[in-house]
C-alpha atoms as a PDB file:
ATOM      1  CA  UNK A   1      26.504 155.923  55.189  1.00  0.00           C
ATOM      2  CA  UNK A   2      29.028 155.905  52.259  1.00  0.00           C
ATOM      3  CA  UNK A   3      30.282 159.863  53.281  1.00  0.00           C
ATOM      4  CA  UNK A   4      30.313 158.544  56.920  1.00  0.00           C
ATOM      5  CA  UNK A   5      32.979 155.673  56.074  1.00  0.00           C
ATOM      6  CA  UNK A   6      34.834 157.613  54.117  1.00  0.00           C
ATOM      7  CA  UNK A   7      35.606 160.602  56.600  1.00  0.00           C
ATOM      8  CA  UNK A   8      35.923 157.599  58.900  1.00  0.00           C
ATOM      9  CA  UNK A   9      39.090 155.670  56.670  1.00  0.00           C
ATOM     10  CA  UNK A  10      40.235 159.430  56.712  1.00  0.00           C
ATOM     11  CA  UNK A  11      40.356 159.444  60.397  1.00  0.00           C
ATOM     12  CA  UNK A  12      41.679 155.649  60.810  1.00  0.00           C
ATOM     13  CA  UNK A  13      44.773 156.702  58.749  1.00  0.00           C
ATOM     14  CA  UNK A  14      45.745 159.168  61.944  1.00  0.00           C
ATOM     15  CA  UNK A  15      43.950 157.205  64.688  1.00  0.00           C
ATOM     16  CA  UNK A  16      47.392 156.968  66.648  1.00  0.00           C
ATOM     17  CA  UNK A  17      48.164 160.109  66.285  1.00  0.00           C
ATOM     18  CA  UNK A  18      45.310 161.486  67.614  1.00  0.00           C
ATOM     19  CA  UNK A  19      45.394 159.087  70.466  1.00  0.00           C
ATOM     20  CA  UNK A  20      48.423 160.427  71.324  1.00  0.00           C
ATOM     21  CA  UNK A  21      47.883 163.889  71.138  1.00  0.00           C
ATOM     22  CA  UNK A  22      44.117 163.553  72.563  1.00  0.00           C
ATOM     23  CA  UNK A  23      45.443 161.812  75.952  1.00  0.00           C
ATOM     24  CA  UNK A  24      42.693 159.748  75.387  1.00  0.00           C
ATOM     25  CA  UNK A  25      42.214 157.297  78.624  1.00  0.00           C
ATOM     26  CA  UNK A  26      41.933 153.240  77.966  1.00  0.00           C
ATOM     27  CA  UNK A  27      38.570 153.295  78.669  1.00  0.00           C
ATOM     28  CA  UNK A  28      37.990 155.780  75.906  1.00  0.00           C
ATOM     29  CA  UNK A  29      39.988 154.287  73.908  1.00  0.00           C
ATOM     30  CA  UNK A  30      38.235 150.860  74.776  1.00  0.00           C
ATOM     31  CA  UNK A  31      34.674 152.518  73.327  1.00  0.00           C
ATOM     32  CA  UNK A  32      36.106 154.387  70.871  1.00  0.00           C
ATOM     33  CA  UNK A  33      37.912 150.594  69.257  1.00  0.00           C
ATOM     34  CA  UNK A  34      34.251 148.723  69.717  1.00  0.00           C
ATOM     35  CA  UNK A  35      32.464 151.741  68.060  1.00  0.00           C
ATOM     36  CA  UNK A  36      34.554 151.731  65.098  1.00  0.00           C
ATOM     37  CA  UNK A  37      34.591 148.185  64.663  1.00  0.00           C
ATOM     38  CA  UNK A  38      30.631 147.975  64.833  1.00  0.00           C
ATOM     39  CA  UNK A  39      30.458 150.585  62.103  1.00  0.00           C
ATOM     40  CA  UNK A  40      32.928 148.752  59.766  1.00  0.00           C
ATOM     41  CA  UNK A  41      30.831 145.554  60.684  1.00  0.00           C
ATOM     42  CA  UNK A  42      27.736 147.131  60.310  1.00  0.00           C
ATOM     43  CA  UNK A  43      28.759 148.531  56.921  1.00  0.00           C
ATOM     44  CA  UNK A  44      30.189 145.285  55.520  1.00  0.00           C
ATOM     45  CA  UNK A  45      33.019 147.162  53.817  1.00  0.00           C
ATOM     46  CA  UNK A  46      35.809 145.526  55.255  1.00  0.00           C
ATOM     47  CA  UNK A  47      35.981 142.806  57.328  1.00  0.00           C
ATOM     48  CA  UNK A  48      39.773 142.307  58.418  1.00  0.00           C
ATOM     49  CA  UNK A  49      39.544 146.001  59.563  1.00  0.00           C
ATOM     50  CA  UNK A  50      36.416 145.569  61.847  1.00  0.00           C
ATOM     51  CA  UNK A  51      38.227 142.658  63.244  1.00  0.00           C
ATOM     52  CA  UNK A  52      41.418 144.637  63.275  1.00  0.00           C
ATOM     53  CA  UNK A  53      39.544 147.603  65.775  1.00  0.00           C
ATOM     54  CA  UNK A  54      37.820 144.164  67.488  1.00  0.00           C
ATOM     55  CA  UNK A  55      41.166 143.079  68.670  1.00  0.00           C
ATOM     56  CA  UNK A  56      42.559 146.500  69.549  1.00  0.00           C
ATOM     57  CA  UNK A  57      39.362 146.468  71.917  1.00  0.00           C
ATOM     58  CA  UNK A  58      40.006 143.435  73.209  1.00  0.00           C
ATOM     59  CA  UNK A  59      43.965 144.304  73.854  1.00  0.00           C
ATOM     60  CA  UNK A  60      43.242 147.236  75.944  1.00  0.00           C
ATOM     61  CA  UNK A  61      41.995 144.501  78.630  1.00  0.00           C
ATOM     62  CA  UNK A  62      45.862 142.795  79.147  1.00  0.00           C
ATOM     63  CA  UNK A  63      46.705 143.722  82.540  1.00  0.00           C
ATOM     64  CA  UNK A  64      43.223 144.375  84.231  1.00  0.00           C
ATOM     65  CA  UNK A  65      41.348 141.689  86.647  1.00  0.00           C
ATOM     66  CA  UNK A  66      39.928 138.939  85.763  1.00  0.00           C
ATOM     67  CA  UNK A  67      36.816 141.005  86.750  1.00  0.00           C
ATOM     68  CA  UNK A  68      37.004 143.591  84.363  1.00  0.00           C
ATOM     69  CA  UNK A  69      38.506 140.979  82.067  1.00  0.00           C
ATOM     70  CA  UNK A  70      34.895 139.127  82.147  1.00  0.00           C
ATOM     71  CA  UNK A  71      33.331 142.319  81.002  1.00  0.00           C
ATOM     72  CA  UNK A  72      35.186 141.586  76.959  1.00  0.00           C
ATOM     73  CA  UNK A  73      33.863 138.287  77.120  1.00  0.00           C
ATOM     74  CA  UNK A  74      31.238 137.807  74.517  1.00  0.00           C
ATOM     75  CA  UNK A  75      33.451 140.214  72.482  1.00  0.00           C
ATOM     76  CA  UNK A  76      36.161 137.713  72.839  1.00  0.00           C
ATOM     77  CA  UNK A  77      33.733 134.875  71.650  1.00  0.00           C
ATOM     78  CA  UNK A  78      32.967 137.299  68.471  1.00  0.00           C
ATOM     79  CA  UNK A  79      36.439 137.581  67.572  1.00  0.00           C
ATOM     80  CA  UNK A  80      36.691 134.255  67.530  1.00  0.00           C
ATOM     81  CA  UNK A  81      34.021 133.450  65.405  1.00  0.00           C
ATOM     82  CA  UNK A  82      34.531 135.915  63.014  1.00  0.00           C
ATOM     83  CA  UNK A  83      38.055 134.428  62.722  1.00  0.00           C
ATOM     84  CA  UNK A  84      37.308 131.613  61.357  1.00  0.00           C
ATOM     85  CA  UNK A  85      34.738 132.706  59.088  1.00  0.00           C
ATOM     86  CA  UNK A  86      36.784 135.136  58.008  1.00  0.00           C
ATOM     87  CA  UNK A  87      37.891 133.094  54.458  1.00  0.00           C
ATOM     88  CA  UNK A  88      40.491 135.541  54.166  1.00  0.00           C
ATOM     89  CA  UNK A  89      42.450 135.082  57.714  1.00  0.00           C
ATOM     90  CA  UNK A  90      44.831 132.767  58.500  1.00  0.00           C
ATOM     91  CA  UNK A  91      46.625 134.804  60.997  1.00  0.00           C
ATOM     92  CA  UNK A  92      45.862 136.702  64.311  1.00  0.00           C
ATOM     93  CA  UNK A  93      47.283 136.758  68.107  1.00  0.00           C
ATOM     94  CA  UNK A  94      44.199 136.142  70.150  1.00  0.00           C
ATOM     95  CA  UNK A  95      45.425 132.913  71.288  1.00  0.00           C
ATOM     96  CA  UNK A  96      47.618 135.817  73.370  1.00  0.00           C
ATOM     97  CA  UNK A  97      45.339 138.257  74.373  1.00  0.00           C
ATOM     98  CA  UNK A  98      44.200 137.662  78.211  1.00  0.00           C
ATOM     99  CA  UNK A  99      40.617 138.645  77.512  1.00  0.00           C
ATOM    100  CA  UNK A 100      39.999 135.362  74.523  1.00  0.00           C
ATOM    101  CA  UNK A 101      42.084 133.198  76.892  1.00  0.00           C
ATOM    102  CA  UNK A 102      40.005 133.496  79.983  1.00  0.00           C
ATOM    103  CA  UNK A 103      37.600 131.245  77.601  1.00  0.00           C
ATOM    104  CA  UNK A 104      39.492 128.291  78.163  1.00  0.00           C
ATOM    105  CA  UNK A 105      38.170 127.919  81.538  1.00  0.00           C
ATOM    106  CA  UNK A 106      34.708 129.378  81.182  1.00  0.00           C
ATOM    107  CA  UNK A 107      31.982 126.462  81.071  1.00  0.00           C
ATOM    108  CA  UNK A 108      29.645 128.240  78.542  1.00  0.00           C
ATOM    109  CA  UNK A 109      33.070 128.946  75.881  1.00  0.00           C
ATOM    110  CA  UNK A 110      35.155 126.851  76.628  1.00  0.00           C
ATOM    111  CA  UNK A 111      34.549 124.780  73.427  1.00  0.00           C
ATOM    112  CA  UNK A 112      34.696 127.886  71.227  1.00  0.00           C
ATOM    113  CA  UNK A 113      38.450 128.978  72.516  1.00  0.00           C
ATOM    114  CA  UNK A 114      39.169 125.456  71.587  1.00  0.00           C
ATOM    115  CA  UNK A 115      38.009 126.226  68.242  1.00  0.00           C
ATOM    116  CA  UNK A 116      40.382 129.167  67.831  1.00  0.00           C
ATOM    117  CA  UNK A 117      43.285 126.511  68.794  1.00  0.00           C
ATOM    118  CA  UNK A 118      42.269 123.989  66.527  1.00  0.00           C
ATOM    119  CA  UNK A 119      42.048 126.956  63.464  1.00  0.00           C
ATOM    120  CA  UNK A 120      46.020 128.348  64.908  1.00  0.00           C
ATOM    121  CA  UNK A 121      47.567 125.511  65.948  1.00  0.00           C
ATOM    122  CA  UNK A 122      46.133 121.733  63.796  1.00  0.00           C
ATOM    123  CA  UNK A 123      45.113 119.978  61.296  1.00  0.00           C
ATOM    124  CA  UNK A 124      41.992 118.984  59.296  1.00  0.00           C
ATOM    125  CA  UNK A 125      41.448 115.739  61.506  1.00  0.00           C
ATOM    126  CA  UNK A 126      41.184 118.291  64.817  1.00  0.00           C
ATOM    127  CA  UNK A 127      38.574 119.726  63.072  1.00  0.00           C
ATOM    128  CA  UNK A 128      36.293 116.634  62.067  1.00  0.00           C
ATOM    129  CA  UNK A 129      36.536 115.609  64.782  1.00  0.00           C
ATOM    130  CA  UNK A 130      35.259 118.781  66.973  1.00  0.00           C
ATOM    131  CA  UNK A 131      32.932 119.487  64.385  1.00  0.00           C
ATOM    132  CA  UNK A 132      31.370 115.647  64.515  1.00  0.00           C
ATOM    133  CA  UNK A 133      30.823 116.037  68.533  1.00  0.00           C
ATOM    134  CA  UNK A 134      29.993 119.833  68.406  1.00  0.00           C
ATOM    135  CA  UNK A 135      27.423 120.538  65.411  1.00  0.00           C
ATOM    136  CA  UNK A 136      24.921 121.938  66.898  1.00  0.00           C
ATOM    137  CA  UNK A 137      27.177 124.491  68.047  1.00  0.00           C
ATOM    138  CA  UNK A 138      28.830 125.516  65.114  1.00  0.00           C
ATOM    139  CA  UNK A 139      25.397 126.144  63.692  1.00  0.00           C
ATOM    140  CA  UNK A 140      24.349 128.237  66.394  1.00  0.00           C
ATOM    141  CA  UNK A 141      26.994 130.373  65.708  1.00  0.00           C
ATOM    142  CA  UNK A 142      26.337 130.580  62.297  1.00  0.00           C
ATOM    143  CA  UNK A 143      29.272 128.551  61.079  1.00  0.00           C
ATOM    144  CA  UNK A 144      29.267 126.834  57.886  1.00  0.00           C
ATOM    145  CA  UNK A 145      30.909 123.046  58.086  1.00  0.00           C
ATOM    146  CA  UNK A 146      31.932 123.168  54.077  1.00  0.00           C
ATOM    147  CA  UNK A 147      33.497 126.781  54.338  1.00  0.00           C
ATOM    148  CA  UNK A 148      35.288 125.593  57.517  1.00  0.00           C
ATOM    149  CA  UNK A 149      37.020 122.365  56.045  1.00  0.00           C
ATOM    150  CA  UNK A 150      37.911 124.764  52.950  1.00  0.00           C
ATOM    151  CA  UNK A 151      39.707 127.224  55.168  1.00  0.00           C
ATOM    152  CA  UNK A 152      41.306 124.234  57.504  1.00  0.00           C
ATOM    153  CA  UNK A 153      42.898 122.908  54.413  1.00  0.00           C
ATOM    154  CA  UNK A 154      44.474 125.287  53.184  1.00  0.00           C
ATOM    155  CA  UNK A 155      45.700 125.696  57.170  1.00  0.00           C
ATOM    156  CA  UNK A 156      46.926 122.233  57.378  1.00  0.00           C
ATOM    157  CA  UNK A 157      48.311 122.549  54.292  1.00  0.00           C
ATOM    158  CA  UNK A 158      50.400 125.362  55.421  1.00  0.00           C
ATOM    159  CA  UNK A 159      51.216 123.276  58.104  1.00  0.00           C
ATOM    160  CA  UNK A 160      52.703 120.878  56.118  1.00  0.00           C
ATOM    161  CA  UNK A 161      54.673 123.000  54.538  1.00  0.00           C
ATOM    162  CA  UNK A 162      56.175 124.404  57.820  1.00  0.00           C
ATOM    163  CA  UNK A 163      57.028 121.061  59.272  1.00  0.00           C
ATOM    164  CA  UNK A 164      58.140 118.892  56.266  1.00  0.00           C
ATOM    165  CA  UNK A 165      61.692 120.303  55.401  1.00  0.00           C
ATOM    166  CA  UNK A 166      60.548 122.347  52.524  1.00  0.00           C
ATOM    167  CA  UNK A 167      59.174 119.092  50.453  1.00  0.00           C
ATOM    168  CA  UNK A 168      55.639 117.866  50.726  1.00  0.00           C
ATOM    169  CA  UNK A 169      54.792 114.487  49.246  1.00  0.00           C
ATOM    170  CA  UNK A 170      51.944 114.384  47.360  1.00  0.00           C
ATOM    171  CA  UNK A 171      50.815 111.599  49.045  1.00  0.00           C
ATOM    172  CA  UNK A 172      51.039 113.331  52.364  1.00  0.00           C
ATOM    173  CA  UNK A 173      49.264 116.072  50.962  1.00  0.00           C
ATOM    174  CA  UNK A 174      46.606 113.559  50.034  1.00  0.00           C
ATOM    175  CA  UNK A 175      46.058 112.182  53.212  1.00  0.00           C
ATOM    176  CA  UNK A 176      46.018 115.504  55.344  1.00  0.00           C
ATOM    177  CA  UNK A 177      43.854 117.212  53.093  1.00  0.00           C
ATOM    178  CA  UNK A 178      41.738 113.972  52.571  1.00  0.00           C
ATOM    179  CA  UNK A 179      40.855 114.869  49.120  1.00  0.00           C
ATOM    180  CA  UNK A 180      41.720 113.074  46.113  1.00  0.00           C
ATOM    181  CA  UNK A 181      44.712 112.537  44.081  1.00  0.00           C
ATOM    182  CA  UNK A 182      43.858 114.182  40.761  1.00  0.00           C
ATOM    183  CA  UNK A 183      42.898 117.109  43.563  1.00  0.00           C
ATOM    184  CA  UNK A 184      46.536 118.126  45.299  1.00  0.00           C
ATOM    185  CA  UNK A 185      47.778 120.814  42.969  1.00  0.00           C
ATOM    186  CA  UNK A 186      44.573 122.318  42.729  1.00  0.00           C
ATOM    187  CA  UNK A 187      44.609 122.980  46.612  1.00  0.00           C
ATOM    188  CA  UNK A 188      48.400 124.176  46.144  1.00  0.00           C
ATOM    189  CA  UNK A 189      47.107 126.651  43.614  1.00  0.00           C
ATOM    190  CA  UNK A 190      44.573 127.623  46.541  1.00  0.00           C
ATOM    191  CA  UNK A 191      47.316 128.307  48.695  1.00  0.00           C
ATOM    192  CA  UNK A 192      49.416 129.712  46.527  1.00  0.00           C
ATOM    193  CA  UNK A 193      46.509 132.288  45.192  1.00  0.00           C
ATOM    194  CA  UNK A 194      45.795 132.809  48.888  1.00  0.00           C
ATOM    195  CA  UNK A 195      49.400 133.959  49.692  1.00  0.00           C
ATOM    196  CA  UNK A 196      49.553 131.525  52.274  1.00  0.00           C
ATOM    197  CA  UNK A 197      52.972 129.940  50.477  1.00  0.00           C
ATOM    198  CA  UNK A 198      55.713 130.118  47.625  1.00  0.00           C
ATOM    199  CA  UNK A 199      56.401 126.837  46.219  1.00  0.00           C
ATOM    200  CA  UNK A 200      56.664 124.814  42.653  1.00  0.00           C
ATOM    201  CA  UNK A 201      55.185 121.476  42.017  1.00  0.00           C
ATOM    202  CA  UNK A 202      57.631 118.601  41.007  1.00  0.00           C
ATOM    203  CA  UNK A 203      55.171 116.398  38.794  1.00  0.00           C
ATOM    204  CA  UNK A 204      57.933 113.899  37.750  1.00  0.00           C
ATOM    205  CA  UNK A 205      59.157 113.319  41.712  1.00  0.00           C
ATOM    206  CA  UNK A 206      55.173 114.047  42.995  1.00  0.00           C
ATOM    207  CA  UNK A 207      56.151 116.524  45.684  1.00  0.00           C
ATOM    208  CA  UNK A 208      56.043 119.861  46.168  1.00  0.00           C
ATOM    209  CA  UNK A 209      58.808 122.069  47.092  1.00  0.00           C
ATOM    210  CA  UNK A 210      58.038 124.865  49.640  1.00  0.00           C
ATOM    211  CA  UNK A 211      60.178 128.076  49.668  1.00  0.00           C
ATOM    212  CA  UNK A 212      57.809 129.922  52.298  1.00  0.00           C
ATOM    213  CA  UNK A 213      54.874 129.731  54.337  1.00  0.00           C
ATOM    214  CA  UNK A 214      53.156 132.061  56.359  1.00  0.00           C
ATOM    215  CA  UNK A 215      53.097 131.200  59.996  1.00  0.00           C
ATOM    216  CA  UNK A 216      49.106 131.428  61.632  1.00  0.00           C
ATOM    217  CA  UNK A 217      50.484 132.931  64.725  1.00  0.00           C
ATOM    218  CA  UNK A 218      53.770 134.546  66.149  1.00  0.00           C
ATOM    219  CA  UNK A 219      55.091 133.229  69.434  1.00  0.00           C
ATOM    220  CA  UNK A 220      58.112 132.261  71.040  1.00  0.00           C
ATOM    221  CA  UNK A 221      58.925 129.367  68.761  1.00  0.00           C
ATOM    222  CA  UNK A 222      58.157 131.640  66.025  1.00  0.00           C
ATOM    223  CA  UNK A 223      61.021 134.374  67.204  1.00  0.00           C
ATOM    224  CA  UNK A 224      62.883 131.741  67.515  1.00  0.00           C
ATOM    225  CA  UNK A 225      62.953 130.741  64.073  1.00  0.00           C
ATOM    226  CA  UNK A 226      63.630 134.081  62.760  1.00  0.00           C
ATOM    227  CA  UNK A 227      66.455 134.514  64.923  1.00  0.00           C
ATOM    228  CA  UNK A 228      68.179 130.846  63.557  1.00  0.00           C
ATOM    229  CA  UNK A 229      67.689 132.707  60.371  1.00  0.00           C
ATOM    230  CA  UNK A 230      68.826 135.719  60.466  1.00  0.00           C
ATOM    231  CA  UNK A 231      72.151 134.429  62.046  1.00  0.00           C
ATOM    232  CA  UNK A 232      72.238 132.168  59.016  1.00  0.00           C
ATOM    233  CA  UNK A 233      71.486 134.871  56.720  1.00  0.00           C
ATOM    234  CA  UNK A 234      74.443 137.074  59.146  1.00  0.00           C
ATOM    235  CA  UNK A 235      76.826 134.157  58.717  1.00  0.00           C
ATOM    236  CA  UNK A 236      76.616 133.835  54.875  1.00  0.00           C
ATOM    237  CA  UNK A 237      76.786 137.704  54.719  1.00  0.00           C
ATOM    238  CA  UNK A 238      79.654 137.616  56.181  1.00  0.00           C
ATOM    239  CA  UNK A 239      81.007 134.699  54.499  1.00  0.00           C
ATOM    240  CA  UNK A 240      80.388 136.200  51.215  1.00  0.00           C
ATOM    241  CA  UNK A 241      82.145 139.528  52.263  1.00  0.00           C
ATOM    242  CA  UNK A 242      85.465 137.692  53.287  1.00  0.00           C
ATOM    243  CA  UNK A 243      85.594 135.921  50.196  1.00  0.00           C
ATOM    244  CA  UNK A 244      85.542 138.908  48.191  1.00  0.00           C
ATOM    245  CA  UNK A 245      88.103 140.372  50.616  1.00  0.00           C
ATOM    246  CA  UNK A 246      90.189 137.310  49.924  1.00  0.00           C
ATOM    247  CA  UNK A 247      90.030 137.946  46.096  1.00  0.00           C
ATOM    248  CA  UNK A 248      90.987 141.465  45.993  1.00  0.00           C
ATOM    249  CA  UNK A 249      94.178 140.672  48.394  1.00  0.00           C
ATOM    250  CA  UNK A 250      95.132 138.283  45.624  1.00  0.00           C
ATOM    251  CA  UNK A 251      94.148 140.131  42.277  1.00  0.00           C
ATOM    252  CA  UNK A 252      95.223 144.248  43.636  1.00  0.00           C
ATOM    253  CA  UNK A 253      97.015 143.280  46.881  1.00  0.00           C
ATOM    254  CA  UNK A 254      95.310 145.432  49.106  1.00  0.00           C
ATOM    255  CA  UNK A 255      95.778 144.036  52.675  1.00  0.00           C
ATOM    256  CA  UNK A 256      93.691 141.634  54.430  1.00  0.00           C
ATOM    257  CA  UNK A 257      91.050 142.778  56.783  1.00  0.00           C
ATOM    258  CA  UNK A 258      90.431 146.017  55.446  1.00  0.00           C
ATOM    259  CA  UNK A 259      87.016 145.397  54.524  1.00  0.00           C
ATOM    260  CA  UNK A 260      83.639 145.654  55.308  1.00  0.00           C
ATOM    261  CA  UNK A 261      82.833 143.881  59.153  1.00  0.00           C
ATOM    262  CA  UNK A 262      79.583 142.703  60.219  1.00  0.00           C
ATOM    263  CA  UNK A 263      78.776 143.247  63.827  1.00  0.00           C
END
């Protein structure tokens, strides 16, 4: 088994080429993706990449009929779970794949896409709460309650971050987390270890100041946020540039203008 993975990372590395120069058809493709993530799950040597070749499976279903759609779907409830056992994820786009979402509306899992919202898109409280009126289901899928309000807080603590201005009260912190006091900057070091965030902890005001956060999916709102930022980013550029502009006309006497233009 150990030679097998290995020639298989060796031919993961040039998977899209191949593809490409194989002409191999979606439906090939579609078997080949499932294979190769059964192997890597099977194998228990990586996790995030049988999950990776999961949702490439999955993907290859955008555009088909709800029909053919329905054939993914206890894949799509797989990816799911493993999601948020995963202890190592905090991101993934399945909330946009067509063959997870048609679980919204099915009556046997429609509770588990609501899951996958609640672990993308709230809080710690969303969570109690589904877990208090759905137990029985999380342990049929195998889900452990302690490991899951681990991994929610360090999502809602993310959260936080994103949606508090760069400063998070401690207090605040506190309360979403519901842990203790003497317990906030150890679940900021969690975080931090986790790569979920850059900050620094201001003891003396009892807040913590947030210089990034990793978003838990990539949307529309998302874009839009980069794109604020990168014309803010554009604009000081270019600030910066016509200031130094300004101080050579005045200190050689070059003209004005003559400079470097962002476009």
């Amino acid at each position: 088994m150990g030679k097998l993975l290995i020639i298989l990372y060796l031919l993961l590395k040039r998977l899209t080429f191949f593809l490409k120069e194989w002409n191999i058809g979606v439906k090939d493709q579609r078997n080949l993706f499932l294979t190769i993530a059964n192997v890597l799950k099977e194998s228990k040597s990586s996790g995030k990449d049988s999950f990776k070749f999961l949702t490439k499976y999955l993907a290859t279903f955008s555009g088909e009929d709800s029909y053919i759609i329905s054939e993914a779907k206890e894949e799509a409830v797989r990816s799911v779970i493993e999601f948020v056992k995963a202890p190592d994820m905090f991101q993934c786009d399945l909330l946009d794949i067509p063959a997870v979402a048609q679980l919204e509306k099915d009556s046997k899992y429609a509770l588990v896409y609501q899951l996958l919202k609640i672990f993308l898109t709230q809080k710690l409280d969303a969570y109690l709460e589904f877990q208090a009126a759905n137990s029985t289901l999380m342990k049929s899928y195998g889900l452990v309650h302690e490991d899951c309000i681990t991994k929610m807080r360090l999502i809602s603590l993310v959260d936080l971050g994103l949606n508090e201005s760069g400063q998070i009260p401690y207090a605040l912190i506190k309360d979403t987390l519901r842990i203790n006091d003497d317990e906030v900057e150890l679940w900021v070091v969690k975080a931090i270890t986790a790569k979920l965030m850059d900050c620094k902890m201001d003891q003396m005001n009892q807040v913590v100041i947030v210089s990034r956060c990793s978003e838990h999916i990539f949307g529309p709102h998302q874009w839009l946020s980069l794109r604020s930022k990168l014309a803010t980013w554009r604009g000081n550029v270019a600030s910066l540039i016509s200031t130094i502009q300004a101080n050579k006309v005045i200190e050689v006497g070059i003209p004005a203008g003559q400079g470097t233009t962002i476009r």
